[in-house]
C-alpha atoms as a PDB file:
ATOM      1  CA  UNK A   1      35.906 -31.567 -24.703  1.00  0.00           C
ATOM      2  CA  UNK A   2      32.996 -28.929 -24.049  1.00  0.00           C
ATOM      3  CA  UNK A   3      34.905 -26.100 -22.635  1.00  0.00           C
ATOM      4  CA  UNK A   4      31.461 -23.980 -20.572  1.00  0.00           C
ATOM      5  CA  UNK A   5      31.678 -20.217 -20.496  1.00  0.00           C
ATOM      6  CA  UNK A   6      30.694 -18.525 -17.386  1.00  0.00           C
ATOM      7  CA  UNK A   7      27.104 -20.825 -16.097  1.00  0.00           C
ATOM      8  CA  UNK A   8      24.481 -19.874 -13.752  1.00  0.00           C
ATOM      9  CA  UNK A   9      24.829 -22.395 -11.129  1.00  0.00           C
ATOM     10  CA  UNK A  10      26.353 -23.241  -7.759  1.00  0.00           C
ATOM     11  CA  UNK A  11      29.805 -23.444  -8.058  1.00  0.00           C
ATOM     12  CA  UNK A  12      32.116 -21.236  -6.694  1.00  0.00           C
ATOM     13  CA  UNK A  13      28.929 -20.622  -3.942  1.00  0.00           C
ATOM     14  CA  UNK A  14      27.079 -19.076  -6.937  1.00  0.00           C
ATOM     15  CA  UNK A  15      29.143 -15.842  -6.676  1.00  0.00           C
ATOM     16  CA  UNK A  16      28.626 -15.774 -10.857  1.00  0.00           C
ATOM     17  CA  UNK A  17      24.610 -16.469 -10.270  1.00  0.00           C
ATOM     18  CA  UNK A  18      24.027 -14.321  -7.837  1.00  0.00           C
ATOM     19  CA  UNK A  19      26.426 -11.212  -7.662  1.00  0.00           C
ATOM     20  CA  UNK A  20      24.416  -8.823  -9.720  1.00  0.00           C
ATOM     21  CA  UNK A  21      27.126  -6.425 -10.918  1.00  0.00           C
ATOM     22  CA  UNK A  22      29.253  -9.617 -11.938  1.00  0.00           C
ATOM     23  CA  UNK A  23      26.759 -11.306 -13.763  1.00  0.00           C
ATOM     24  CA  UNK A  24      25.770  -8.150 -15.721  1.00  0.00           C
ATOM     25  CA  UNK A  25      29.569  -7.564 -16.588  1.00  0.00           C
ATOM     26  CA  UNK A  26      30.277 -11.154 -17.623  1.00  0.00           C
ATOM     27  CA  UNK A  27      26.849 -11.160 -20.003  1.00  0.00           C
ATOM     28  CA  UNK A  28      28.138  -7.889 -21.441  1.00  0.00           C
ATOM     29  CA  UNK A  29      31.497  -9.802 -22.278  1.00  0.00           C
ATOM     30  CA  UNK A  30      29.231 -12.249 -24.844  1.00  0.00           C
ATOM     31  CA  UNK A  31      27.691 -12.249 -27.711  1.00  0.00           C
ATOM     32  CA  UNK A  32      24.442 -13.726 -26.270  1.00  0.00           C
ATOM     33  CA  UNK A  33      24.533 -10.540 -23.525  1.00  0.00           C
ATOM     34  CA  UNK A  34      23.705 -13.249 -21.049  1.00  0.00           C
ATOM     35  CA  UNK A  35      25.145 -15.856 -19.183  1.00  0.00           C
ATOM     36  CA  UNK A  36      24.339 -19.365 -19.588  1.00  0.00           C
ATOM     37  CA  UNK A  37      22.386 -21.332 -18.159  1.00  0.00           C
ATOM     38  CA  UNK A  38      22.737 -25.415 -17.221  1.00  0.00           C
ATOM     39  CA  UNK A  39      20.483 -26.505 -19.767  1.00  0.00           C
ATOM     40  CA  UNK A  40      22.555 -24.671 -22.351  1.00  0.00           C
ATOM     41  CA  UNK A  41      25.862 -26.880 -21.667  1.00  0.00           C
ATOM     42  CA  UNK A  42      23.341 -29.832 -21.702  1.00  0.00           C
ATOM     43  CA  UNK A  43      22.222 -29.105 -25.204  1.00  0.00           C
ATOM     44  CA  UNK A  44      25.348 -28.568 -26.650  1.00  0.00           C
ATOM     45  CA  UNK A  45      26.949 -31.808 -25.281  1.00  0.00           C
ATOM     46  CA  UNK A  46      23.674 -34.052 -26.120  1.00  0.00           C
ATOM     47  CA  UNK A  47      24.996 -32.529 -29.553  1.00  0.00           C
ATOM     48  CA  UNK A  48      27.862 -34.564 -29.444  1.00  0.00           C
ATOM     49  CA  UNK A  49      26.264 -37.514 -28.568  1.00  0.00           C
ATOM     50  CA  UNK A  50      24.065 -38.106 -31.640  1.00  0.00           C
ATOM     51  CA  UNK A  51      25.565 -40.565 -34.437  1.00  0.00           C
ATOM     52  CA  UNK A  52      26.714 -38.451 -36.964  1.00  0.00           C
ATOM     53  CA  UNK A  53      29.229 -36.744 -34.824  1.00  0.00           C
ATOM     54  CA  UNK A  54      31.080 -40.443 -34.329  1.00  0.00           C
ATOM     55  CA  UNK A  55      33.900 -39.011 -36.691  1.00  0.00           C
ATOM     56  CA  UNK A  56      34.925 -35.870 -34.380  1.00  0.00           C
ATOM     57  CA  UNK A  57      37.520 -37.036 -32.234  1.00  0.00           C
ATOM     58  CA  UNK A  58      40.125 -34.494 -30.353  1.00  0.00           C
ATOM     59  CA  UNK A  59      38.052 -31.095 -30.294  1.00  0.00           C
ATOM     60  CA  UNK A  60      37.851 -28.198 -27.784  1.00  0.00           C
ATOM     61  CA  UNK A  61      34.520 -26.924 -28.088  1.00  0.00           C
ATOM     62  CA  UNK A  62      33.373 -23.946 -26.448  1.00  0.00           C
ATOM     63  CA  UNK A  63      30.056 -23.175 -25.527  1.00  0.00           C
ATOM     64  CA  UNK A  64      30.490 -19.578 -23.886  1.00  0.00           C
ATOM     65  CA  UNK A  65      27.891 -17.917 -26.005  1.00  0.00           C
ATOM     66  CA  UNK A  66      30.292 -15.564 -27.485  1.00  0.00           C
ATOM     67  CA  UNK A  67      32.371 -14.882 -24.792  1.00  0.00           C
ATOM     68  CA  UNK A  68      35.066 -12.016 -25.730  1.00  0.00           C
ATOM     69  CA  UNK A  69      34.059 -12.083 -29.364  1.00  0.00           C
END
């Protein structure tokens, strides 16, 4: 399971996306100092998907970019 940190997108109407004081509180709460962004979820699952990860089974993986670290 990919477990997503806070994304820029449309759900919840975007209120993460396009509140400005929110999103600048939740990038300050990561390592990155951003939020992420679709295309970072994407990467991380196509990750997952190659061969050599056929072993993995059972895994909470969280792609947050450092959230709370």
């Amino acid at each position: 399971m990919v477990a997503a940190g806070a994304i820029e997108t449309d759900f919840g109407g975007g209120v993460v996306r396009d509140v400005v004081r929110l999103n600048q509180y939740i990038a300050s709460q990561t390592g990155m100092s951003r939020l992420g962004l679709p295309n970072d979820i994407g990467g991380a699952i196509s990750s997952l998907l190659v061969g050599e990860m056929g072993w993995m089974t059972g895994q909470r993986i969280e792609a947050s970019g450092g959230m709370f670290l």
